[in-house]
C-alpha atoms as a PDB file:
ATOM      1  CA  UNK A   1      38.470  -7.948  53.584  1.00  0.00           C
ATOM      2  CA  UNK A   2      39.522  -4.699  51.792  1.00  0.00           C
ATOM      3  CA  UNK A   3      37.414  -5.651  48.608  1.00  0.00           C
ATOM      4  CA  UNK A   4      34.309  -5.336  50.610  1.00  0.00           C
ATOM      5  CA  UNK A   5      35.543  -2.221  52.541  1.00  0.00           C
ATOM      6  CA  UNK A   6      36.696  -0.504  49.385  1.00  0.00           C
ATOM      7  CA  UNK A   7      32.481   0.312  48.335  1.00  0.00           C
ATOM      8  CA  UNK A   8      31.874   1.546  51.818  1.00  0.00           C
ATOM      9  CA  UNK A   9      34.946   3.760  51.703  1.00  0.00           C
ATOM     10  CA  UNK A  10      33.702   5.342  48.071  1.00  0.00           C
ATOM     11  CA  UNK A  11      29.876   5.508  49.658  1.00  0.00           C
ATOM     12  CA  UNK A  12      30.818   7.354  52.041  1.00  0.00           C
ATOM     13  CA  UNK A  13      33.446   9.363  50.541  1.00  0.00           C
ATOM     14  CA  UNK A  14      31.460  10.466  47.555  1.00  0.00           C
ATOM     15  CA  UNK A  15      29.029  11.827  49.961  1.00  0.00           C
ATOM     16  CA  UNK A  16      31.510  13.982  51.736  1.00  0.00           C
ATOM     17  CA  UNK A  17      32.680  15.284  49.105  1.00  0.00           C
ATOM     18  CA  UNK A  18      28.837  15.877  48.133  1.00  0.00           C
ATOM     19  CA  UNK A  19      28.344  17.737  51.083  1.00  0.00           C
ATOM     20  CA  UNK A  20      31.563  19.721  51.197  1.00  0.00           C
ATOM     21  CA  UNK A  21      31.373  21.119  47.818  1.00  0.00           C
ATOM     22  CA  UNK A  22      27.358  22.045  48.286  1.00  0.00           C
ATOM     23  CA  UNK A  23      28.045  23.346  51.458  1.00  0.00           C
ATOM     24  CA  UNK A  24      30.670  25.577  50.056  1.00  0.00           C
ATOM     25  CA  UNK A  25      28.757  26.913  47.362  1.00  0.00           C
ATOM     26  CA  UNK A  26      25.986  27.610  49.590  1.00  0.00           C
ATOM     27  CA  UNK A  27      28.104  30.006  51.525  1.00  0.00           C
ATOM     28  CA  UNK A  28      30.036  31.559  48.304  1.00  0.00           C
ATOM     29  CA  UNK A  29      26.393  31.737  46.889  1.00  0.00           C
ATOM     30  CA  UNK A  30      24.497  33.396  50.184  1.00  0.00           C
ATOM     31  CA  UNK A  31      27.242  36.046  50.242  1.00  0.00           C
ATOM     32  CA  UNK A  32      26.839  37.368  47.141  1.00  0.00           C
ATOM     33  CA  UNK A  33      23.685  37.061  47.534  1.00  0.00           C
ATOM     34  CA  UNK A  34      23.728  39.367  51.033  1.00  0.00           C
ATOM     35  CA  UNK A  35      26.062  42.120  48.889  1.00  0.00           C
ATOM     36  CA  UNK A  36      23.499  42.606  46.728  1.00  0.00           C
ATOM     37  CA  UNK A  37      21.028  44.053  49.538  1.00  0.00           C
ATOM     38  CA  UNK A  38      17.379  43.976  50.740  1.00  0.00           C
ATOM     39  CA  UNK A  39      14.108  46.432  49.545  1.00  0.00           C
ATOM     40  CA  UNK A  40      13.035  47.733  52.847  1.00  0.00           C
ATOM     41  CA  UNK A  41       9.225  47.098  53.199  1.00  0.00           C
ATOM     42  CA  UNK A  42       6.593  48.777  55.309  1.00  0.00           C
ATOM     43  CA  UNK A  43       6.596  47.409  59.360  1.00  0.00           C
ATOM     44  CA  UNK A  44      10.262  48.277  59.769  1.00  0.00           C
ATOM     45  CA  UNK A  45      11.033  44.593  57.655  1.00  0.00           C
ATOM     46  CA  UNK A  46      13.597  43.994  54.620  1.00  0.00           C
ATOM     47  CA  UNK A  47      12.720  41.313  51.574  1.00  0.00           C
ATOM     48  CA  UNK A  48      15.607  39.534  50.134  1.00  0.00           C
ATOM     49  CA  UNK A  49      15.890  39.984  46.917  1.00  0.00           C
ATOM     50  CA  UNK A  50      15.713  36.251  45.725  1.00  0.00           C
ATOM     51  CA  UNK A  51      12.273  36.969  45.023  1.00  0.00           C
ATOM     52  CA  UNK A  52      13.137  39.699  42.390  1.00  0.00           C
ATOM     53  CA  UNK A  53      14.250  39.965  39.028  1.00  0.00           C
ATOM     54  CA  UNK A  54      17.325  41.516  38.537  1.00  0.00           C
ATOM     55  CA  UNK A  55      17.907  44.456  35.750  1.00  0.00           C
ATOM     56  CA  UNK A  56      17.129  42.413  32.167  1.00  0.00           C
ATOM     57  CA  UNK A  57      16.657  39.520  33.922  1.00  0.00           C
ATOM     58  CA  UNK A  58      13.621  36.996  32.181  1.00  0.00           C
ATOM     59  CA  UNK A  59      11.600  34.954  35.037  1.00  0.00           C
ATOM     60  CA  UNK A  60      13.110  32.272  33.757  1.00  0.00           C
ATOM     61  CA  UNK A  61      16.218  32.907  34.557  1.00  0.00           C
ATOM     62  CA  UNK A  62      15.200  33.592  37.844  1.00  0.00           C
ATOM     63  CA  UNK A  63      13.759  31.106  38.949  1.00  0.00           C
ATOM     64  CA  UNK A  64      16.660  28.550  37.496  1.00  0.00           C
ATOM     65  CA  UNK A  65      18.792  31.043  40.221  1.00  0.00           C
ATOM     66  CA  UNK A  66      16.594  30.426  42.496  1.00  0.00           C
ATOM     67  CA  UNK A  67      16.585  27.050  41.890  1.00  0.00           C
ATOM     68  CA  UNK A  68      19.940  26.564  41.814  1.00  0.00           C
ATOM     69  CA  UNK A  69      20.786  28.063  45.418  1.00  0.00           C
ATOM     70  CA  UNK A  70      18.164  25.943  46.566  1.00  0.00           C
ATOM     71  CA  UNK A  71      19.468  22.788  45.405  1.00  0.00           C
ATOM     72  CA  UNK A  72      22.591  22.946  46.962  1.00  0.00           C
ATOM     73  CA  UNK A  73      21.469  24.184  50.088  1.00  0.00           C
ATOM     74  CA  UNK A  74      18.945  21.539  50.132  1.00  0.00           C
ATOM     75  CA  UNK A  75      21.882  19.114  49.803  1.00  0.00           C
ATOM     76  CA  UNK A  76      24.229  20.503  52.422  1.00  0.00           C
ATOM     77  CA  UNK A  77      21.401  20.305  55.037  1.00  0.00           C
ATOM     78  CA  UNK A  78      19.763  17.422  54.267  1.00  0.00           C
ATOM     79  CA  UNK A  79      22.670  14.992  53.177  1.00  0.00           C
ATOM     80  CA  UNK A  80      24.111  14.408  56.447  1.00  0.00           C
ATOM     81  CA  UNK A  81      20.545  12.381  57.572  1.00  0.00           C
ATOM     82  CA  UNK A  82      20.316  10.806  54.537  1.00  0.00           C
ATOM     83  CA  UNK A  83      23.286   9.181  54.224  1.00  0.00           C
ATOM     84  CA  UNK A  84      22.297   6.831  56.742  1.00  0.00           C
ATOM     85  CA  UNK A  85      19.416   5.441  54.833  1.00  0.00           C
ATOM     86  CA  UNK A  86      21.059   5.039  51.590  1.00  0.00           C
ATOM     87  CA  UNK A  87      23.138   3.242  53.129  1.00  0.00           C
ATOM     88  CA  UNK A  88      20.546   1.134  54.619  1.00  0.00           C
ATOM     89  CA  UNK A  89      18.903   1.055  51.438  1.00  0.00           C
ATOM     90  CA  UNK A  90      22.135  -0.242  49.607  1.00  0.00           C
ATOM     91  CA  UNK A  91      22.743  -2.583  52.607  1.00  0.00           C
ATOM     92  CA  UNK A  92      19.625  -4.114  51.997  1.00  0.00           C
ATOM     93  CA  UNK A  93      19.573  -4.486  48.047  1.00  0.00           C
ATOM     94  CA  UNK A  94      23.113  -5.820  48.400  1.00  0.00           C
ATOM     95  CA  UNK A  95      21.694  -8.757  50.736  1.00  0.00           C
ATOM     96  CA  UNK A  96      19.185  -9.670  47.150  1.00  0.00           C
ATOM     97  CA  UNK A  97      22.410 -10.483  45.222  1.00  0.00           C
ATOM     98  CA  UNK A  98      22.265  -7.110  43.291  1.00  0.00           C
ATOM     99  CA  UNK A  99      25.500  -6.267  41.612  1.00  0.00           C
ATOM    100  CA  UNK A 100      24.217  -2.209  40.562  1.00  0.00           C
ATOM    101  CA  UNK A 101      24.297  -1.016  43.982  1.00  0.00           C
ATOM    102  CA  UNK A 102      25.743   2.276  43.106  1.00  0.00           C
ATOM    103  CA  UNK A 103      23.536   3.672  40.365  1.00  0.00           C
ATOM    104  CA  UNK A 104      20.235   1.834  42.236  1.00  0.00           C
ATOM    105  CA  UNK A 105      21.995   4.436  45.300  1.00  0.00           C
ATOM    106  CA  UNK A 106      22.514   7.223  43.226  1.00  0.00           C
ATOM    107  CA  UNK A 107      18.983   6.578  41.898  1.00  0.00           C
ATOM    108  CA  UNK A 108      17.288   7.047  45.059  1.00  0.00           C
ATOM    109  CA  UNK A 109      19.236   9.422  46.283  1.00  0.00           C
ATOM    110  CA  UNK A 110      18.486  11.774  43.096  1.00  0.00           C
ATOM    111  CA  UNK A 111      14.532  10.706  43.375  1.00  0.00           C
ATOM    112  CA  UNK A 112      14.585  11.816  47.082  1.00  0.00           C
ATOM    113  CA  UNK A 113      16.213  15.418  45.912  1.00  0.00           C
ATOM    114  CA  UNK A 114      14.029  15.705  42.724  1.00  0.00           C
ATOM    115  CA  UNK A 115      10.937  15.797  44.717  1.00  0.00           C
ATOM    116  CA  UNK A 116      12.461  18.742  46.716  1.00  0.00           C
ATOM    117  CA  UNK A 117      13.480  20.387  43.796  1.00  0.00           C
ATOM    118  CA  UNK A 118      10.011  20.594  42.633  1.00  0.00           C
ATOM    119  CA  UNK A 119       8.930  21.616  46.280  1.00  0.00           C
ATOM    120  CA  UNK A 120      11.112  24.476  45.306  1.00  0.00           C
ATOM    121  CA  UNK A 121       9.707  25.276  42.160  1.00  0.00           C
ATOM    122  CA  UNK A 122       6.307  25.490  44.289  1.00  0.00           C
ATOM    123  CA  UNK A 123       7.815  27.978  46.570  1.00  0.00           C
ATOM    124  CA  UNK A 124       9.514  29.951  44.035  1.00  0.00           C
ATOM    125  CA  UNK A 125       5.771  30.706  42.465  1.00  0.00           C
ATOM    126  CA  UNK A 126       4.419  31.093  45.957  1.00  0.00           C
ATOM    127  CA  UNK A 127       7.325  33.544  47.087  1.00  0.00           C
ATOM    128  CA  UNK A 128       7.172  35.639  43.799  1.00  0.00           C
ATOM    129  CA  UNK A 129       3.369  36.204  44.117  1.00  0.00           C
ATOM    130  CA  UNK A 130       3.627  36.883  47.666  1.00  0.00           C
ATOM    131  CA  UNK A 131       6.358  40.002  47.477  1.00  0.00           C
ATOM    132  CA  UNK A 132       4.500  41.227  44.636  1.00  0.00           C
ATOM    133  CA  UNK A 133       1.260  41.644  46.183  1.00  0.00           C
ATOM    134  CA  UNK A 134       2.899  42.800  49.487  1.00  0.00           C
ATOM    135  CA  UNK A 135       4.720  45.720  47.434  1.00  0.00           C
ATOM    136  CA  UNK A 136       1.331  46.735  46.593  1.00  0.00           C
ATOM    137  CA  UNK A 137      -0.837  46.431  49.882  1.00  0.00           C
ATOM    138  CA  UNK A 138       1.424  48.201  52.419  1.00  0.00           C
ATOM    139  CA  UNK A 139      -1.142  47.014  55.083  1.00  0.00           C
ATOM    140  CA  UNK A 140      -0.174  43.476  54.291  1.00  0.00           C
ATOM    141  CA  UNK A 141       3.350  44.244  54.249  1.00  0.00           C
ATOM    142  CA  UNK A 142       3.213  45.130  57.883  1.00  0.00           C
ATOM    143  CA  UNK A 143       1.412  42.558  58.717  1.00  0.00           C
ATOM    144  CA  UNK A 144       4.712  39.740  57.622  1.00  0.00           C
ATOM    145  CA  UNK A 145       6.468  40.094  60.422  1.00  0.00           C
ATOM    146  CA  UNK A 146       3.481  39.770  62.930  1.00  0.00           C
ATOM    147  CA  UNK A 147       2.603  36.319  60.664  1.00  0.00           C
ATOM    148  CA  UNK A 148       5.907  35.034  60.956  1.00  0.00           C
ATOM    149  CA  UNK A 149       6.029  35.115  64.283  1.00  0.00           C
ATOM    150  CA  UNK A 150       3.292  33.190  64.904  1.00  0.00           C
ATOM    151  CA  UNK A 151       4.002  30.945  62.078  1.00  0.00           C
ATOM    152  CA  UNK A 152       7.092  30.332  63.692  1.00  0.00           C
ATOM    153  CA  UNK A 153       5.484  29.459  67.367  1.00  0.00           C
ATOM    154  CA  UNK A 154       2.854  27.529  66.010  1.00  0.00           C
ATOM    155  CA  UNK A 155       6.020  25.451  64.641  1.00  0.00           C
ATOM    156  CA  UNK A 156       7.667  25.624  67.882  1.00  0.00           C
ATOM    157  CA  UNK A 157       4.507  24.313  69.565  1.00  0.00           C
ATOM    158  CA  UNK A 158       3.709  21.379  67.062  1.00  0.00           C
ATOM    159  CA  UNK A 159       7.683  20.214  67.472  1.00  0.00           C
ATOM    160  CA  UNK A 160       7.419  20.511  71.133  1.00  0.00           C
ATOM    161  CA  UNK A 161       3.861  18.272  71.438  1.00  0.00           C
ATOM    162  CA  UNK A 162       5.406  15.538  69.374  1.00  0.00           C
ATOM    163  CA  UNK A 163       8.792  15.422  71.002  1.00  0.00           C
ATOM    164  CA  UNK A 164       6.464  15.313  74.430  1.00  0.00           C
ATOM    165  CA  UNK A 165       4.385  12.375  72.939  1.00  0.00           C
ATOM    166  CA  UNK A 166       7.212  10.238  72.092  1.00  0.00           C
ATOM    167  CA  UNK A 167       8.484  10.906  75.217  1.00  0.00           C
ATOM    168  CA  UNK A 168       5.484   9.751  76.630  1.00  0.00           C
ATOM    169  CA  UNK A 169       5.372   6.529  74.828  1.00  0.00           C
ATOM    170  CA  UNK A 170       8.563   5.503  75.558  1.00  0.00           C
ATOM    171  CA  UNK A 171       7.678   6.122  79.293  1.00  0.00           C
ATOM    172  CA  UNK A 172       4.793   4.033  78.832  1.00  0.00           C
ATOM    173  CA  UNK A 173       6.590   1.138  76.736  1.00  0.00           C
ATOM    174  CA  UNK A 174       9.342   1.063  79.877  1.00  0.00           C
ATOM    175  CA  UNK A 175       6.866   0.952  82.960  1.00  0.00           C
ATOM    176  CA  UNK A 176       5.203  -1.522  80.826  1.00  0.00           C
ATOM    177  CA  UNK A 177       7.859  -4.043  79.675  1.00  0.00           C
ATOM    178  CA  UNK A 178       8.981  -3.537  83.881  1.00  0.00           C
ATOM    179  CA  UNK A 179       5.331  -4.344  85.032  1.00  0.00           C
ATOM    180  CA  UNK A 180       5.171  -7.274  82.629  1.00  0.00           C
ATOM    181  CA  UNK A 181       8.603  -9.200  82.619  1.00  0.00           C
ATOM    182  CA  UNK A 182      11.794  -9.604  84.497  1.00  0.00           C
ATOM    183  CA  UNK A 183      14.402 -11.269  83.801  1.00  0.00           C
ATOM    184  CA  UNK A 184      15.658 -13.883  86.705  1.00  0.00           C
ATOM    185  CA  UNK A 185      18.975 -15.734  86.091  1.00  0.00           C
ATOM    186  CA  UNK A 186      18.231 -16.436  81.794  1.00  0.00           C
ATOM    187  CA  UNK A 187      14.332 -17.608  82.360  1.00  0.00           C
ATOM    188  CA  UNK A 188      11.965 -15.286  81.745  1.00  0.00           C
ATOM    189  CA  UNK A 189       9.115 -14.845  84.649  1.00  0.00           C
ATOM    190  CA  UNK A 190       5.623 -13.069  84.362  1.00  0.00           C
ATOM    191  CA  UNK A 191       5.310 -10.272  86.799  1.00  0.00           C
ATOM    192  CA  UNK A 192       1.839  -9.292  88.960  1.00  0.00           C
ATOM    193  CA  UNK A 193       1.527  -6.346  90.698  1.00  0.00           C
ATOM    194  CA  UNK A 194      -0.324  -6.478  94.266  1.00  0.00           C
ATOM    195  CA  UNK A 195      -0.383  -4.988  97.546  1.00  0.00           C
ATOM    196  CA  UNK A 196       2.435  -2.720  96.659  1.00  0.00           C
ATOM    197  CA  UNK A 197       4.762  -6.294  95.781  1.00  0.00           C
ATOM    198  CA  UNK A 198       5.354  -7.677  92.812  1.00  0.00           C
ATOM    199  CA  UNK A 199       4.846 -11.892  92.997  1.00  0.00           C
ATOM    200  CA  UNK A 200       6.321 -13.778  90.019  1.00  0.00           C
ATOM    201  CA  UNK A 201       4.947 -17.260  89.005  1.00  0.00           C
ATOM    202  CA  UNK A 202       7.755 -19.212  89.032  1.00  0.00           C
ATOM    203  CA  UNK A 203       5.769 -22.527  88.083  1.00  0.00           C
ATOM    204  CA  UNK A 204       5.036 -21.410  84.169  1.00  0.00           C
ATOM    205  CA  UNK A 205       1.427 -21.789  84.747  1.00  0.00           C
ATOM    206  CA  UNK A 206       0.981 -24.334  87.187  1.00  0.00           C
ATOM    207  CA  UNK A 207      -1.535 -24.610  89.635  1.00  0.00           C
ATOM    208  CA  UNK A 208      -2.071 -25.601  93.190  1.00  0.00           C
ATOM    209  CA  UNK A 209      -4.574 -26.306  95.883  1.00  0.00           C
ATOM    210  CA  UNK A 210      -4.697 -22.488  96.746  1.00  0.00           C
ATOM    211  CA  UNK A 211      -5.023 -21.512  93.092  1.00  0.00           C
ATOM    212  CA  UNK A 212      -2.063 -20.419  90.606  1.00  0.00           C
ATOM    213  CA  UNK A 213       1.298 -20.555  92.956  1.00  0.00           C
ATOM    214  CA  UNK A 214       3.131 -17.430  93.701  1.00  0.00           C
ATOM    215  CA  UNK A 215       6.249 -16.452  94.994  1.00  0.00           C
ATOM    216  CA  UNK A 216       6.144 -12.980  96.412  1.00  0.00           C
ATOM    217  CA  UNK A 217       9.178 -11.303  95.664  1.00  0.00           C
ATOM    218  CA  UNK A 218      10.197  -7.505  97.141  1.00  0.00           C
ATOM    219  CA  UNK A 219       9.936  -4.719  94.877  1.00  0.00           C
ATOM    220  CA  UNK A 220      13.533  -5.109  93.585  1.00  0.00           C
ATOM    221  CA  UNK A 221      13.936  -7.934  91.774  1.00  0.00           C
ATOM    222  CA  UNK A 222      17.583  -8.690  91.581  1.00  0.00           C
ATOM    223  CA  UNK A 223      18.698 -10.987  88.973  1.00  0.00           C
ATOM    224  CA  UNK A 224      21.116 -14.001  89.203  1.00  0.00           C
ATOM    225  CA  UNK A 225      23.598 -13.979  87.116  1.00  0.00           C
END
């Protein structure tokens, strides 16, 4: 019994200490980061600096910075949901007979964060053109804050519909699964609505002079236990 809780207990105390440590150098990081200031921009605005070089600083080094801060934010806010799946992932693998569970975990686990890494990479390019043609245009520059904004409800919006959708197919999977099947006693009965009762065929299927037999029922259908 405590050879087969001892990998759960590493699993999941690797990953908090994964997520302590990035989560503290996220902060440490950020606050340095904040002492260092913002360039104010036209439209009343400031632009953090991460998208600068600093005094005899190469691009390169930069962007490896830049880089850097994002990784281990990316880790601090993402680990905590993906914990659960590696250990889904390792859960299932383990059920195959596989011995390596730990590196094939640790494999996925730096996949997932490699392809974020290079989403990074992507926005490091995109930020860095984007302040340096917004230092130029001034007109652009006061337009950021009017674009984020909407960027921002148009994310608000999209999160809302979808969280109103599965809402609504849940509904519809409940009123559905009510309209279809009850449970009476440990036998499971069709269901027909009519004239504002529900009837339940409690014959499987069987048929009489009248046509299929019915039992009408009231609209509560209590079960026997």
């Amino acid at each position: 019994m405590v050879s087969e809780r001892t990998p759960e207990r590493a699993f999941f105390g690797v990953s908090a200490l994964l997520f302590a440590a990035s989560a503290a150098v996220t902060f440490v990081w950020c606050a340095s980061m904040s002492a260092m200031g913002e360039m104010p921009m036209p439209g009343g605005w400031t632009m953090s600096m991460a998208w600068m070089r600093m005094p005899r600083q190469t691009w390169p080094a930069a962007g490896a910075s830049f880089l850097g801060l994002w990784v281990v934010m990316m880790v601090a806010m993402m680990l905590p949901s993906l914990v659960p799946m590696l250990w889904r992932y390792r859960q299932a693998v383990g059920r195959t007979g596989e011995t390596r569970l730990g590196w094939l975990t640790a494999l996925v686990g730096v996949g997932y964060f490699f392809v974020w890494t290079v989403f990074g990479m992507a926005a490091f390019a995109l930020g860095v053109a984007l302040a340096a043609v917004e230092m130029q245009q001034p007109v652009l520059a006061r337009a950021i804050p009017i674009a984020v904004g909407v960027v921002v409800l148009i994310a608000g919006a999209l999160q809302r519909a979808q969280a109103a959708f599965a809402l609504a197919a849940t509904a519809l999977i409940v009123v559905s699964a009510i309209h279809r099947t009850i449970i009476v006693g440990k036998m499971r009965v069709p269901l027909y609505l009519s004239d504002n009762h529900l009837s339940v065929d409690v014959l499987g299927g069987r048929n009489n002079d009248q046509g299929r037999r019915r039992q009408r029922v009231p609209d509560t259908v209590q079960a026997s236990t």
